[in-house]
C-alpha atoms as a PDB file:
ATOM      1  CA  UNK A   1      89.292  99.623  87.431  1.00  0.00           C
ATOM      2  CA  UNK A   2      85.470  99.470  86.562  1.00  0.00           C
ATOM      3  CA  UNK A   3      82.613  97.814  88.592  1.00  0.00           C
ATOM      4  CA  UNK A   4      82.163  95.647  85.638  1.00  0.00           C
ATOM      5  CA  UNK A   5      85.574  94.558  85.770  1.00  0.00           C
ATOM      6  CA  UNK A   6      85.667  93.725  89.861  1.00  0.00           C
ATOM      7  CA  UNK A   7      82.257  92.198  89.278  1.00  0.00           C
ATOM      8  CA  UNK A   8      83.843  89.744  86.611  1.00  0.00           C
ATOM      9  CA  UNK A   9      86.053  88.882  89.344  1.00  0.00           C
ATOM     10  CA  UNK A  10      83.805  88.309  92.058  1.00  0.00           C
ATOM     11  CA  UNK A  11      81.716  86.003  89.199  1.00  0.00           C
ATOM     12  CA  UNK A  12      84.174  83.692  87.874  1.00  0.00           C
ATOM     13  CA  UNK A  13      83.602  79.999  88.730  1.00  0.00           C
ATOM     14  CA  UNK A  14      84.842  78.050  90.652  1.00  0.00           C
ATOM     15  CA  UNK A  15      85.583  81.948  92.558  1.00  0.00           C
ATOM     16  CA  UNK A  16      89.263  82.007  92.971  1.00  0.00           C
ATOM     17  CA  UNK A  17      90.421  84.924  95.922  1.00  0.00           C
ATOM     18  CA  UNK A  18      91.590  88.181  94.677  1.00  0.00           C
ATOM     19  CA  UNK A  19      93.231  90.863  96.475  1.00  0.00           C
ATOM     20  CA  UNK A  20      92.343  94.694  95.488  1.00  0.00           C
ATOM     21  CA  UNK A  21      95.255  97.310  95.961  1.00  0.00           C
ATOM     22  CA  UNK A  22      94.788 101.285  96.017  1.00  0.00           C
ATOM     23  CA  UNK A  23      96.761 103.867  94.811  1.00  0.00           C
ATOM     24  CA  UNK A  24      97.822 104.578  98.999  1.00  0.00           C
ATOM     25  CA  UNK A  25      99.068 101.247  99.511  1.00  0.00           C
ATOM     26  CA  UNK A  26      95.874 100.071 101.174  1.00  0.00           C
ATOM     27  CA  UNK A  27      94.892  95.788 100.356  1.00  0.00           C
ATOM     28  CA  UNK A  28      91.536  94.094 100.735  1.00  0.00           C
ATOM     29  CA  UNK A  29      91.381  90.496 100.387  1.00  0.00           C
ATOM     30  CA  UNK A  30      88.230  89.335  98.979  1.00  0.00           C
ATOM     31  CA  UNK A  31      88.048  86.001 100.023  1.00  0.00           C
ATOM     32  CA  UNK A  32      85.016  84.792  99.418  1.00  0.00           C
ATOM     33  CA  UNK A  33      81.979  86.535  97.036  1.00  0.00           C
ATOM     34  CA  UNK A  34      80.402  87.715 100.254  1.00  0.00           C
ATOM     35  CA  UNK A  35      83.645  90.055 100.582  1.00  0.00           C
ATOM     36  CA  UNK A  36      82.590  92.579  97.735  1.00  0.00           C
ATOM     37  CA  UNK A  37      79.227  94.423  97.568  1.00  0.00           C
ATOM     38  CA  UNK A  38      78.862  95.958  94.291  1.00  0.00           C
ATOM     39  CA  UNK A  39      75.233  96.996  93.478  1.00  0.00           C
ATOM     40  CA  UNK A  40      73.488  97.265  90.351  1.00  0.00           C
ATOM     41  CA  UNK A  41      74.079 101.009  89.679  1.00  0.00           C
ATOM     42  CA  UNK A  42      77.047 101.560  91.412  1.00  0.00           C
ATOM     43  CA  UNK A  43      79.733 102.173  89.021  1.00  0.00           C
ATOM     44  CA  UNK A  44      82.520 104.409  90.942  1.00  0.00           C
ATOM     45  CA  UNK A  45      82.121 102.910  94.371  1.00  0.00           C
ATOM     46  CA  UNK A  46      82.379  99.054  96.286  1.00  0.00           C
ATOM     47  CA  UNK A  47      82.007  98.225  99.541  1.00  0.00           C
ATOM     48  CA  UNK A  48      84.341  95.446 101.285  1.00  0.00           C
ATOM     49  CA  UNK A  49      83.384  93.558 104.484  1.00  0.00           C
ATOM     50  CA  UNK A  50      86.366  93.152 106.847  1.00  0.00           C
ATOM     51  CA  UNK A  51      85.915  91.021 110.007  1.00  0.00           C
ATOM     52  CA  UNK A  52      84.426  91.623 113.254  1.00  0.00           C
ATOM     53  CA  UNK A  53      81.768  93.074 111.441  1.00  0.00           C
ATOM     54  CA  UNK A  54      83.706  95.929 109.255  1.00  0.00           C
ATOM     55  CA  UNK A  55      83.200  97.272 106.081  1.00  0.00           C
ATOM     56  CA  UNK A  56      85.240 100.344 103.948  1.00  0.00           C
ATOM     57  CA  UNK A  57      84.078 101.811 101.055  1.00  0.00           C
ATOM     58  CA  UNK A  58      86.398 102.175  98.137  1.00  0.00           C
ATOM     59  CA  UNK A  59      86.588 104.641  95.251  1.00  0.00           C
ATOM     60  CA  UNK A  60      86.991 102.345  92.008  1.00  0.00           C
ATOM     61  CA  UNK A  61      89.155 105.074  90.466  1.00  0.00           C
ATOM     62  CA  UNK A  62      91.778 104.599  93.247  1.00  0.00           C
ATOM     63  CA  UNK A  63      92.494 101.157  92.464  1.00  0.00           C
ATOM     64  CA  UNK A  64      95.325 100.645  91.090  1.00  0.00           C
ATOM     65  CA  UNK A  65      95.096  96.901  90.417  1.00  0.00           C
ATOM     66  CA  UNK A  66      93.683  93.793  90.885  1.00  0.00           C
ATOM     67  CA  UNK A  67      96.002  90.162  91.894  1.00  0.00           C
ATOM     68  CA  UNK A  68      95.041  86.688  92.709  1.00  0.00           C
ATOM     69  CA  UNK A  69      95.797  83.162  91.659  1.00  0.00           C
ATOM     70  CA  UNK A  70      94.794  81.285  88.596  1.00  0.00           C
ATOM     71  CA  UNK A  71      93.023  82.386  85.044  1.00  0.00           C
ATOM     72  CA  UNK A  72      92.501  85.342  83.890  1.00  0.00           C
ATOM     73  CA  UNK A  73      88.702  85.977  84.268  1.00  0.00           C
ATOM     74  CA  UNK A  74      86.921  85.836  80.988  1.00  0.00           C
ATOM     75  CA  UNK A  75      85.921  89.801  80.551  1.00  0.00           C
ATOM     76  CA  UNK A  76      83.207  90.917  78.289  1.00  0.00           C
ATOM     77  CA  UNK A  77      84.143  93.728  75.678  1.00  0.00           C
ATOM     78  CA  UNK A  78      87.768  93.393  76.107  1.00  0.00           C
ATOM     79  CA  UNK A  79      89.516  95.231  73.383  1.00  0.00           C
ATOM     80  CA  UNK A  80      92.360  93.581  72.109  1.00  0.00           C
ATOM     81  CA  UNK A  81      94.686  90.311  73.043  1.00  0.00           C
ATOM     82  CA  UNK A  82      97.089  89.001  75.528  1.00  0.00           C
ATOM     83  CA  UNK A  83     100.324  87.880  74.413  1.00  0.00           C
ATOM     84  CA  UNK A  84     100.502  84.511  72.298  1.00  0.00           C
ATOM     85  CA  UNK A  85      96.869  84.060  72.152  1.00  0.00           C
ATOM     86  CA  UNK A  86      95.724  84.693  68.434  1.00  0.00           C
END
């Protein structure tokens, strides 16, 4: 997973919540944009906010995937095509 990827994500309107999953089993629910801090620069690292005032940062190259309800978020660059679109 890329920064540019979660940040396509975190940018697709209306924002739909996503859930992140790492390679040791580990969730965060990004719930709202506020959830996910991903600077302009960063590109292997992301910061989620948890409550009472939490935050973890996670290693983009640990992430195994990304799941959530709705489209699929429109991804610049995207090589290739999903099945049945032409």
């Amino acid at each position: 997973m890329t920064a540019n990827q979660l940040r396509e994500f975190k940018q697709t309107m209306p924002f739909k919540p996503f859930t992140i999953h790492m390679s040791d089993g580990s969730r965060f629910l990004v719930d709202d944009t506020e959830s996910l801090v991903l600077p302009r620069g960063w590109s292997t690292d992301a910061i989620v906010t948890m409550p009472r005032g939490r935050f973890k940062f996670i290693y983009l190259r640990n992430v195994t995937h990304v799941s959530g309800q709705g489209a699929w978020p429109r991804m610049k660059g995207r090589l290739g095509k999903r099945n049945g679109e032409s």
